[in-house]
Structure formats: C-alpha cells, structure tokens
C-alpha atoms as a PDB file:
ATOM      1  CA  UNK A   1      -1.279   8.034   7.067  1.00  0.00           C
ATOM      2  CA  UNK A   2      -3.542   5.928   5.097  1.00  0.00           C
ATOM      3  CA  UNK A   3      -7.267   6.150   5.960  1.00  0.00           C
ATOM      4  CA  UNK A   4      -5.993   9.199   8.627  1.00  0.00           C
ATOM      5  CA  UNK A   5      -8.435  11.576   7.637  1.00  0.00           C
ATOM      6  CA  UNK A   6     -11.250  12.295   9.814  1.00  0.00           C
ATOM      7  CA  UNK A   7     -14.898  11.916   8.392  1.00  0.00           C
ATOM      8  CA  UNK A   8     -15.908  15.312   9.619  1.00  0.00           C
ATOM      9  CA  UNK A   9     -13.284  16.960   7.758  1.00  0.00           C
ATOM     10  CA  UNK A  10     -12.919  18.965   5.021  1.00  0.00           C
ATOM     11  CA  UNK A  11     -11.792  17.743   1.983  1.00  0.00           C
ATOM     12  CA  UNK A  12     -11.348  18.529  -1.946  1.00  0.00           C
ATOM     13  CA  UNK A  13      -9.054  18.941  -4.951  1.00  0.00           C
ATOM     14  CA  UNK A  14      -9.069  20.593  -7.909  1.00  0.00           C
ATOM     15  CA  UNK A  15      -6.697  18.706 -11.084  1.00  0.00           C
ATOM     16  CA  UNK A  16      -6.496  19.359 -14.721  1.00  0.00           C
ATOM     17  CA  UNK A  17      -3.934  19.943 -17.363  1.00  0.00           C
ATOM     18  CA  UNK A  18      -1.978  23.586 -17.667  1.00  0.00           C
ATOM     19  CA  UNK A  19       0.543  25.614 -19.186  1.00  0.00           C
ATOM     20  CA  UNK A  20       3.422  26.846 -17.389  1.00  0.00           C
ATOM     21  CA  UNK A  21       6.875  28.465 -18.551  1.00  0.00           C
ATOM     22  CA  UNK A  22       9.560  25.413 -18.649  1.00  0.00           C
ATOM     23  CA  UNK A  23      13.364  25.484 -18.020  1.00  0.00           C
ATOM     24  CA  UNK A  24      13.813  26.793 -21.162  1.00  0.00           C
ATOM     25  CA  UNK A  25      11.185  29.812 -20.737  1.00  0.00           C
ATOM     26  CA  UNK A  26       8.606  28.252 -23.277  1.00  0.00           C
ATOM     27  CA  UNK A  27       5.413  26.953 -22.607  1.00  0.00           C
ATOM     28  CA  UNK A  28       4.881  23.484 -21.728  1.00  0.00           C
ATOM     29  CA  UNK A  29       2.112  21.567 -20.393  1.00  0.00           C
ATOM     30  CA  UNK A  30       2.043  19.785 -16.548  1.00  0.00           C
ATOM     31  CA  UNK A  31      -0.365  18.106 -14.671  1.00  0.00           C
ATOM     32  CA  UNK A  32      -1.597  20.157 -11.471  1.00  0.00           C
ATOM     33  CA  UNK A  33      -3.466  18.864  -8.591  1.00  0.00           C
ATOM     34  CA  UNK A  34      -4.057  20.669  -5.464  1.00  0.00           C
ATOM     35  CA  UNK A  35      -6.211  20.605  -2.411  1.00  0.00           C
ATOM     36  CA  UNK A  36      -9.354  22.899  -2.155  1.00  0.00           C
ATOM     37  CA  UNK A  37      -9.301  23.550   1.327  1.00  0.00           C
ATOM     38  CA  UNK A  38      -7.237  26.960   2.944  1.00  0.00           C
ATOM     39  CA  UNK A  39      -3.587  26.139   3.237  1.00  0.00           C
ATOM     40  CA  UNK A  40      -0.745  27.056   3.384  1.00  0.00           C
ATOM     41  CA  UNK A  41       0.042  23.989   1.433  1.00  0.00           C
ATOM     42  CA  UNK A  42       3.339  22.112   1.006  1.00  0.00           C
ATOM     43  CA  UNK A  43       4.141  21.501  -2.914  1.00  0.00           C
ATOM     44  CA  UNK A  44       5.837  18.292  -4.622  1.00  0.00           C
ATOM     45  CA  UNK A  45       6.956  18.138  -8.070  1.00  0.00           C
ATOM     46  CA  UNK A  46       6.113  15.111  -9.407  1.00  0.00           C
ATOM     47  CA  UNK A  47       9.075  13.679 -11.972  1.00  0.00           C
ATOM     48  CA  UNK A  48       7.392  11.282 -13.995  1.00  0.00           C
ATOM     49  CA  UNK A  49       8.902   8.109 -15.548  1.00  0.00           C
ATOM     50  CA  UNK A  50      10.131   6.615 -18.879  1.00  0.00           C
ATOM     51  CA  UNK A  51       6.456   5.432 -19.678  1.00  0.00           C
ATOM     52  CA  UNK A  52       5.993   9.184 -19.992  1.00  0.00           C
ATOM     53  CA  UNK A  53       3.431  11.807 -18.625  1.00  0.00           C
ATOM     54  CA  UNK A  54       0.849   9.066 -18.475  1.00  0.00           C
ATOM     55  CA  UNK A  55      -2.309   8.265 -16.428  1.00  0.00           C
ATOM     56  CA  UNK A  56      -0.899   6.996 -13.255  1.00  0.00           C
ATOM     57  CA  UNK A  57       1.018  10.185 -13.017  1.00  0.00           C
ATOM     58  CA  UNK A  58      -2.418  11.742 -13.150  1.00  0.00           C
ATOM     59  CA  UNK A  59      -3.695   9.754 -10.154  1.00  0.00           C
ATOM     60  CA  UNK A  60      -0.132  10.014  -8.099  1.00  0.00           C
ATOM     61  CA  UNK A  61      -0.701  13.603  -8.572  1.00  0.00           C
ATOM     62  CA  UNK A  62      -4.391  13.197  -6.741  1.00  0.00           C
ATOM     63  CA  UNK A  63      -3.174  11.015  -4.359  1.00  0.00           C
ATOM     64  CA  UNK A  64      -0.661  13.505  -2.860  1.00  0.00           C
ATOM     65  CA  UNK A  65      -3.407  16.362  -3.286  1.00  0.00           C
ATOM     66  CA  UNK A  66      -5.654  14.535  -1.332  1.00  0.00           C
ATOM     67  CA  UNK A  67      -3.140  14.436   1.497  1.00  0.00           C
ATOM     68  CA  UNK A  68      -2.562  17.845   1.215  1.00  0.00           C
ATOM     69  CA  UNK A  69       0.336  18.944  -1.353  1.00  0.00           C
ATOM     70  CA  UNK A  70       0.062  21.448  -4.120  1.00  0.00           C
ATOM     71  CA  UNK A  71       1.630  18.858  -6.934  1.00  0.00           C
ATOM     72  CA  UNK A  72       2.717  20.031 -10.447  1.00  0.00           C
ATOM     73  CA  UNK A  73       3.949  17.061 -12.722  1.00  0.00           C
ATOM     74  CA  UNK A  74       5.609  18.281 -15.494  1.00  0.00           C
ATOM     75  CA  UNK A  75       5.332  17.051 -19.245  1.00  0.00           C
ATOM     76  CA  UNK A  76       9.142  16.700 -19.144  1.00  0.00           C
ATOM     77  CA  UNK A  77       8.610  15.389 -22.840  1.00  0.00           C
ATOM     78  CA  UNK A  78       6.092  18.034 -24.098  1.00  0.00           C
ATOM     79  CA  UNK A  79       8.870  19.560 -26.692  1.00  0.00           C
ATOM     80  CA  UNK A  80       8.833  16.301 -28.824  1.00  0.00           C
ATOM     81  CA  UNK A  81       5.312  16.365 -29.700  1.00  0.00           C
ATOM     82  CA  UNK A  82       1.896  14.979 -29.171  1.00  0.00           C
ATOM     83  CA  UNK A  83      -0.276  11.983 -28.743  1.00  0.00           C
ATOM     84  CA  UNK A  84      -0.759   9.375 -26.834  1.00  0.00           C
ATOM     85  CA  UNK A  85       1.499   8.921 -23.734  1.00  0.00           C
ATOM     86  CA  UNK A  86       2.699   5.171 -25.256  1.00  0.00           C
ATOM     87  CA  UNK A  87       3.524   7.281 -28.533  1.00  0.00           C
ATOM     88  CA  UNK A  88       5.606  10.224 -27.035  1.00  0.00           C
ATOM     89  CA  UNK A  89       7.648   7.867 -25.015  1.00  0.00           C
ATOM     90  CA  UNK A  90       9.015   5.793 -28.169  1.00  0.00           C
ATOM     91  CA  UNK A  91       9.523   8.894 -30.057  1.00  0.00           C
ATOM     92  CA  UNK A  92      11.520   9.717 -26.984  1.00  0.00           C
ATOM     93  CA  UNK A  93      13.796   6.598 -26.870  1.00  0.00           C
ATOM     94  CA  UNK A  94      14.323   6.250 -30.511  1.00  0.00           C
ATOM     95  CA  UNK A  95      16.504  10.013 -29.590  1.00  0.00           C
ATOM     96  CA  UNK A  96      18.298   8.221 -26.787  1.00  0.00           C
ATOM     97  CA  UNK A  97      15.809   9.737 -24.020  1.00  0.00           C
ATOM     98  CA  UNK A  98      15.971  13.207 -22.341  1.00  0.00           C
ATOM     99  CA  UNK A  99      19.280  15.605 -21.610  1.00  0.00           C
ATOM    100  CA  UNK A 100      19.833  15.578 -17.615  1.00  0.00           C
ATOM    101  CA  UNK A 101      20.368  19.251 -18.115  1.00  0.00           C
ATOM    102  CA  UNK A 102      17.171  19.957 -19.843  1.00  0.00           C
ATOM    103  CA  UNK A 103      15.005  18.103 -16.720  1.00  0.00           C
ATOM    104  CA  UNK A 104      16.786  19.617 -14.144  1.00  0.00           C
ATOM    105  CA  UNK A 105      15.802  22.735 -15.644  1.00  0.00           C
ATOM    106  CA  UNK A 106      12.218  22.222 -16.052  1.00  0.00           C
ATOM    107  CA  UNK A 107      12.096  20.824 -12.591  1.00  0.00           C
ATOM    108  CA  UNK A 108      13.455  23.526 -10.946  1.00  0.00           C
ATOM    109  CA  UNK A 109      11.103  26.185 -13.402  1.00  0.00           C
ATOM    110  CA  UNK A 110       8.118  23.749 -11.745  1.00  0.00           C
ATOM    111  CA  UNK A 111       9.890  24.840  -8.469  1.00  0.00           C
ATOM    112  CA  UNK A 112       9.285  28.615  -9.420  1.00  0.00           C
ATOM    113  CA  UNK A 113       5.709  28.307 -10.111  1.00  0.00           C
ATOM    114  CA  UNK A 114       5.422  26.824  -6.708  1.00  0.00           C
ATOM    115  CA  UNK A 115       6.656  29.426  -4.951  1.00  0.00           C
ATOM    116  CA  UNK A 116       4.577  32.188  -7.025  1.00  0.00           C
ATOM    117  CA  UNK A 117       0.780  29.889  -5.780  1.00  0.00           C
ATOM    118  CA  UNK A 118      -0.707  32.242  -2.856  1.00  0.00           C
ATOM    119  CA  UNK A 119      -1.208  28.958  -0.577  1.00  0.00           C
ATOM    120  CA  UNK A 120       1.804  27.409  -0.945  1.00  0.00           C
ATOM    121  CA  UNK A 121       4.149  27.077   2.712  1.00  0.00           C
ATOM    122  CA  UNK A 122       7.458  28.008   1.078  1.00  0.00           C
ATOM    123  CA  UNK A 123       7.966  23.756   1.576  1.00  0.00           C
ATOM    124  CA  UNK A 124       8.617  21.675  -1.518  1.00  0.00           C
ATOM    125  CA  UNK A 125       9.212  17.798  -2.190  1.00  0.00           C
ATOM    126  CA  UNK A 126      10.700  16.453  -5.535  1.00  0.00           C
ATOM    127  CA  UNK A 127       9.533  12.948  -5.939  1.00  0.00           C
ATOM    128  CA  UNK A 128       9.891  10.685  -8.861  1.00  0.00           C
ATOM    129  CA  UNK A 129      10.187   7.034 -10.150  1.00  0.00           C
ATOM    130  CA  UNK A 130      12.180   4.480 -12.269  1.00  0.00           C
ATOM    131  CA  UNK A 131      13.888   7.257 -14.489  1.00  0.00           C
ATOM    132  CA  UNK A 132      12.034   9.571 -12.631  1.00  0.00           C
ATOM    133  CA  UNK A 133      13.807   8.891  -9.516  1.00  0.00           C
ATOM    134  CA  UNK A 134      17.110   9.307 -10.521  1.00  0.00           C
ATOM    135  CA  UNK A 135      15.739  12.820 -12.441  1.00  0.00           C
ATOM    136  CA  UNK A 136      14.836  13.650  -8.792  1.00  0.00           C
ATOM    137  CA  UNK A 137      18.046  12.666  -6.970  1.00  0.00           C
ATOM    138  CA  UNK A 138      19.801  14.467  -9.888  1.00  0.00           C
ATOM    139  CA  UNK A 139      17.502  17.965  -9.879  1.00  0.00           C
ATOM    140  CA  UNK A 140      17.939  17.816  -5.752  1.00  0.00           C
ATOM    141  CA  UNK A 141      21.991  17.734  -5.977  1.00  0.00           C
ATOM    142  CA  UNK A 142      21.440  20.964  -8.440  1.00  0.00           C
ATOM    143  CA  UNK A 143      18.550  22.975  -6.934  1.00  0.00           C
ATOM    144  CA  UNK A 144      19.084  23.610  -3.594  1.00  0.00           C
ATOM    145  CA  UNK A 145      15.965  25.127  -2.609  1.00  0.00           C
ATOM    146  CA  UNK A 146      14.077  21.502  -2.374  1.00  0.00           C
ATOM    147  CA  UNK A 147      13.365  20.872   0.752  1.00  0.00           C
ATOM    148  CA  UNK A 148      13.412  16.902  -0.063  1.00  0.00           C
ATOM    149  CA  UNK A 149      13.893  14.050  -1.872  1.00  0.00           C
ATOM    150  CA  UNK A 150      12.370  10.899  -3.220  1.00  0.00           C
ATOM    151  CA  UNK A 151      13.839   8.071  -5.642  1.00  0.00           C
ATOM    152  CA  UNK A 152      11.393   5.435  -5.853  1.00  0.00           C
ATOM    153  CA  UNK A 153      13.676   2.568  -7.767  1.00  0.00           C
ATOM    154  CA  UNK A 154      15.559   4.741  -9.763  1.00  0.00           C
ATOM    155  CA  UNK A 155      17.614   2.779 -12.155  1.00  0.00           C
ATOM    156  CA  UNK A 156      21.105   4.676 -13.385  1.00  0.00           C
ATOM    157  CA  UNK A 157      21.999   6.265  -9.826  1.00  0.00           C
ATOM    158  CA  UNK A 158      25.205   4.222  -9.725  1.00  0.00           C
ATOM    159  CA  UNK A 159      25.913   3.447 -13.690  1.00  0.00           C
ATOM    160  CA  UNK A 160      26.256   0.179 -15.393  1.00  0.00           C
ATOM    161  CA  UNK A 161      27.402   2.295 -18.734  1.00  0.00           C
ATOM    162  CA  UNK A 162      29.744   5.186 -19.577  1.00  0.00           C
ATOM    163  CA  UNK A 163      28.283   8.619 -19.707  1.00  0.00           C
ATOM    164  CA  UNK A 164      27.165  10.360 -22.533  1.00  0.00           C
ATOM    165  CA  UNK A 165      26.238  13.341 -23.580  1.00  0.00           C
ATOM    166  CA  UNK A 166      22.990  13.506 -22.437  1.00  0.00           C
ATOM    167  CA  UNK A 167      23.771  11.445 -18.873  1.00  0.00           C
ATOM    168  CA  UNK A 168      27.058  13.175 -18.372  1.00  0.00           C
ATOM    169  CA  UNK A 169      27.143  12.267 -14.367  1.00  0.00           C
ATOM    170  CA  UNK A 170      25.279   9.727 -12.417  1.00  0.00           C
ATOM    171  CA  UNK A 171      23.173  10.117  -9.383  1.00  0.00           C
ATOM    172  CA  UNK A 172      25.461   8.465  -7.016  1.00  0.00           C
ATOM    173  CA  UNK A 173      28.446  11.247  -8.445  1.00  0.00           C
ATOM    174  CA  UNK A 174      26.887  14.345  -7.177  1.00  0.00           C
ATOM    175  CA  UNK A 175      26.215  12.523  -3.283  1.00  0.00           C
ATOM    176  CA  UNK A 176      28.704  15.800  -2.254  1.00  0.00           C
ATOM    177  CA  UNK A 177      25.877  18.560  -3.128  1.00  0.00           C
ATOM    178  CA  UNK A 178      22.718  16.833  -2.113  1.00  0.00           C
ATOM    179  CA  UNK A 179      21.782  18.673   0.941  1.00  0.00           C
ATOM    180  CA  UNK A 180      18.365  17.628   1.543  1.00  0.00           C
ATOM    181  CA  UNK A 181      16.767  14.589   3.025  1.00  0.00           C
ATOM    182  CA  UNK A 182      16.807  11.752   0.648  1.00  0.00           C
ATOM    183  CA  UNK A 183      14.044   8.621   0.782  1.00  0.00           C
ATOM    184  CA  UNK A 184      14.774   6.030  -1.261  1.00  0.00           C
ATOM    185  CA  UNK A 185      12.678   2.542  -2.283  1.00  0.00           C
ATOM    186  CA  UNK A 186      13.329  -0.352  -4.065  1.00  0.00           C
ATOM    187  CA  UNK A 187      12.115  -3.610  -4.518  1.00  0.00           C
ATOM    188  CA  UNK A 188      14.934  -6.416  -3.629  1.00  0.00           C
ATOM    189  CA  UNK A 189      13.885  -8.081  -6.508  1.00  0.00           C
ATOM    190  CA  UNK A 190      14.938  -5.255  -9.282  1.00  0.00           C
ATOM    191  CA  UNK A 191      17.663  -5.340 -11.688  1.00  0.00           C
ATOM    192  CA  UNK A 192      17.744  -2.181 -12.359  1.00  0.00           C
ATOM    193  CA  UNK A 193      18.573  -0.848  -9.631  1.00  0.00           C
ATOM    194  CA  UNK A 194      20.298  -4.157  -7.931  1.00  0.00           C
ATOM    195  CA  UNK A 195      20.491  -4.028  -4.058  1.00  0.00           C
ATOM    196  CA  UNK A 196      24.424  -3.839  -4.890  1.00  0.00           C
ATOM    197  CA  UNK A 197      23.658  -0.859  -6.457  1.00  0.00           C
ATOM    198  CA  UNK A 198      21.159   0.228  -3.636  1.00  0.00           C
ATOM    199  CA  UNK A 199      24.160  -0.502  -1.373  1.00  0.00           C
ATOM    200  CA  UNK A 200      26.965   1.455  -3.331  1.00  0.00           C
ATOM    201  CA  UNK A 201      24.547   4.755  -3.087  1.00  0.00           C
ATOM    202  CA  UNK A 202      23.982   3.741   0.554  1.00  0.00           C
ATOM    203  CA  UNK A 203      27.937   3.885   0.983  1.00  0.00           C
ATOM    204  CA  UNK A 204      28.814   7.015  -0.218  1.00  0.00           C
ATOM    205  CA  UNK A 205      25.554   8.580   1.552  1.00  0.00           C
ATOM    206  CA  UNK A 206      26.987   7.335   4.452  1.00  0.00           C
ATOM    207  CA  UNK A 207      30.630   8.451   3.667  1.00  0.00           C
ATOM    208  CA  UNK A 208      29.521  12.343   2.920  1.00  0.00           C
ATOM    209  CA  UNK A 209      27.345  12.434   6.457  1.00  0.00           C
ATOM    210  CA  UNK A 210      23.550  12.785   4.000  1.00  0.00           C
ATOM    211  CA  UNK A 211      20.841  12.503   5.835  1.00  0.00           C
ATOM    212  CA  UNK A 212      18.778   9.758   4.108  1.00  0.00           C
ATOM    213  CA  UNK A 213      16.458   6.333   4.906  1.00  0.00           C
ATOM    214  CA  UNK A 214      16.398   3.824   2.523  1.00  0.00           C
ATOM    215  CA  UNK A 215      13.820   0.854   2.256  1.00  0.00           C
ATOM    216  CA  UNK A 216      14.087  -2.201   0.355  1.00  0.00           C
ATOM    217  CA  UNK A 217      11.377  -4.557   0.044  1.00  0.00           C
ATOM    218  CA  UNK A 218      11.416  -8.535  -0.483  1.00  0.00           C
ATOM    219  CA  UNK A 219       9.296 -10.130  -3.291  1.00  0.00           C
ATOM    220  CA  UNK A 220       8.922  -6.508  -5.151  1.00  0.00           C
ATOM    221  CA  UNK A 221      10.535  -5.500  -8.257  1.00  0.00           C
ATOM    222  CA  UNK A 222      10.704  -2.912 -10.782  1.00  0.00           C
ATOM    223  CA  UNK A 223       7.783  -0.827 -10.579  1.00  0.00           C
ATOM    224  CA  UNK A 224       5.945  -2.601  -7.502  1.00  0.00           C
ATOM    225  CA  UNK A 225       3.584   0.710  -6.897  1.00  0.00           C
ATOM    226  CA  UNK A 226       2.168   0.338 -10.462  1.00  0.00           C
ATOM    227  CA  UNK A 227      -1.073  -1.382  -9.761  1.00  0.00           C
ATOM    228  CA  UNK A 228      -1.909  -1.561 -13.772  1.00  0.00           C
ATOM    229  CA  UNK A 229       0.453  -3.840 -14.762  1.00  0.00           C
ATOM    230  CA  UNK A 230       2.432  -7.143 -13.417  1.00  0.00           C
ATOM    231  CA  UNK A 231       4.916  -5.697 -11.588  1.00  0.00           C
ATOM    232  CA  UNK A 232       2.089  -4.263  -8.284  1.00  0.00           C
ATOM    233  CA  UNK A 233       2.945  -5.933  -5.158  1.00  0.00           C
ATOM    234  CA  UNK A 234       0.115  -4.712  -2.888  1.00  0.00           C
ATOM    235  CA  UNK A 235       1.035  -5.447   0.085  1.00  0.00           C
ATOM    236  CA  UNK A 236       4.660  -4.006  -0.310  1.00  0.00           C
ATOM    237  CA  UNK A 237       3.388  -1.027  -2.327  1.00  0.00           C
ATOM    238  CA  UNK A 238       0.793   0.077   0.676  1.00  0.00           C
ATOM    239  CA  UNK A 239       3.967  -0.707   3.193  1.00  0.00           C
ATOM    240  CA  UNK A 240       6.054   1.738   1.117  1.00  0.00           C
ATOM    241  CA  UNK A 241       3.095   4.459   0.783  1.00  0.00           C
ATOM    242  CA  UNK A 242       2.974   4.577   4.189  1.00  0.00           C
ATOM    243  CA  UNK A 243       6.552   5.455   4.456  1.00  0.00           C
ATOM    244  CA  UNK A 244       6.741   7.879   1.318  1.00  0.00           C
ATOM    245  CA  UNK A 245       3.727  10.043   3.492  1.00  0.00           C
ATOM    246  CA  UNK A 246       4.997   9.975   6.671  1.00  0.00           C
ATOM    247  CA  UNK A 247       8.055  11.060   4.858  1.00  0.00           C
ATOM    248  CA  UNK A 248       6.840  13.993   2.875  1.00  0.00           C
ATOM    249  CA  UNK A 249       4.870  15.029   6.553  1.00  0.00           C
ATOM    250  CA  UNK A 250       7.623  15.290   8.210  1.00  0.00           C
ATOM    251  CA  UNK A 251       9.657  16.772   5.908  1.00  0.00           C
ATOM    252  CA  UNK A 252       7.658  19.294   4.334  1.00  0.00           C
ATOM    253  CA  UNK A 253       5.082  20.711   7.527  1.00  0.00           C
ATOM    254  CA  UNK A 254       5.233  24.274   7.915  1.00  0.00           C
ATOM    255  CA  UNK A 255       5.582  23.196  11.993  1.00  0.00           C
END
C-alpha cells in the first residue's frame, strides 16, 4: 500500500479545522481531511489520544486522505477549553480524563456527518490510539453502524483498576456486541497494554466467534508510530502501516 499510487494519477486533499454538531448537539471543532478527487469515498473517524487533538493527529488525518478516506478527527476535548494541545490535555487529566459515554457519543455524531458528505460510500472505519484505541473498541461495541475497527495499543481494554464513574466497563467487557472487524497493534514491549493483556482480549475474541487479526511487534513499545518522540520504531511502524491500510482497503471498499 505504501508508495502504490501510480505517477499518472490523480491526486489531492483538502484539510483544515471545522465545526460540527457533537454528541451532545453543540458545536465542537474536528479536524477534516479528505481527498479531492470524485469518490465515492470511504470515511474513518479518527479517535485521537491522551496527548490530545494535537499535530500528529493532523498529519494521520492526511495520511489516510491521501489514500483515499474522508477522515473527521474529532476535538473529543473541545468542551474544556482552549490553547495549546499540551495545555488542554493537563486540564483534562487534572478532571480524571473524559466520560466513556460522552466519546462514544461524539464519535458516533462524527459518524452522522459522514453519512450526510455527498461522496462518501456509506463505508466507515473508527480508528484510534493509546486511549484512543480503547475509545474506538469501546464506540464500535456501541455504534453498530461502523463498518470497522482499529485499536492501535490501547491501554485499559482489559483493566488493571476498578471502574469508575467515568470508565464504568472496559473494552475487553463489551467483546459480546462488537460486531465488526477488529485490528489490533501493539508493541511487545508495552506495559500498558502487556501482551498478557493483548492475550486476555485475544481469548475472549476468540471465545465469542469476533472476527479480528491482531499484530504484535518485537522491540516496539508504547507509541511506536509516533515518529516525534522516543518511542518511533521505524521499521516496525512502516510494517504495521502496511497492515492498518490493507486493513481499512479491505474492509471499507465499496467492491
């Protein structure tokens, strides 16, 4: 999938910053980045992490337009306030983080304004890392009109504390109602997911009959896609964009 394109083809996008009704019906901001070219086009929302609605979600966002998604990402933390994406994320950990309930809500408004773009395929992907990838596995289980799924190293599928009132039920709890494909990554190296972890959700995938594929890495981490910071493992990260395309193709074609 990588370097796939023809030279002779077309090929643009158009990304910027917009305003679209949330979970809650009020307006909050999300990144949107879409291919120029006629479509149909599948869509993915884009769940972003605990770093916040930051730059690399920006260029995620591109990278999937470029291979031909309508992507909306969100600003799952818009409600708390403004400034720099560093600043909005503390603010949002000293309140103990975001309400499950609220996300899944957003997510699934993002959903709706997906289905109401002219060149979308009727065809849409939820993807997300670190807490972003359990907010995906979470919003698939409740929305059932995803057509798939993608945790990339989502930490708190299977829990390693009680649940609260915000994180009433882990990922690995509502295996029964996820009825899409799930693709998950990890790095063998993480603590947060472990691979025992990895291999508990594995289980009861397996036990309920999901269809899923699951890819685990050696000498990756936390994080290993995030090239601005010392977690990037190249060589594993380009391995496991590979996979995460050839996923979403298959999943999402209008074929």
């Amino acid at each position: 999938m990588w370097n796939s394109f023809r030279t002779d083809q077309q090929l643009g996008l158009r990304a910027e910053i917009t305003t679209f009704s949330g979970g809650s019906g009020d307006p909050i901001h999300a990144y949107v980045a879409r291919p120029t070219t006629p479509g149909p086009h599948p869509g993915v929302v884009a769940v972003h992490h605990m770093p916040g609605w930051d730059e690399f979600y920006q260029e995620l966002s591109e990278r999937l337009a470029r291979h031909g998604y309508i992507v909306i990402c969100p600003d799952l933390y818009c409600r708390v306030g403004h400034g720099t994406p560093d600043e909005v994320a503390a603010k949002v950990r000293e309140q103990g983080g975001l309400a499950d309930s609220g996300v899944v809500a957003d997510c699934s408004a993002a959903l709706d304004w997906l289905k109401n773009q002219e060149d979308f395929n009727g065809k849409a992907g939820i993807v997300g890392t670190c807490s972003g990838g359990r907010h995906a596995l979470i919003t698939a289980s409740h929305v059932s009109e995803f057509s798939a799924a993608v945790d990339l190293w989502g930490g708190g599928v299977v829990p390693s504390d009680p649940p609260t009132e915000k994180r009433p039920a882990a990922g690995v709890e509502l295996t029964p109602d996820l009825n899409v494909p799930l693709l998950g990554i990890f790095g063998n190296d993480d603590t947060h997911p472990t691979p025992e972890q990895v291999d508990t959700h594995e289980a009861e995938l397996k036990k309920y009959g999901k269809e899923y594929e699951f890819h685990r890495f050696d000498g990756a981490g936390h994080g290993f896609f995030y090239y601005h910071n010392q977690n990037y493992r190249q060589q594993q990260a380009m391995e496991a964009w590979e996979i995460l395309l050839a996923f979403l193709a298959k999943q999402l074609s209008s074929a």
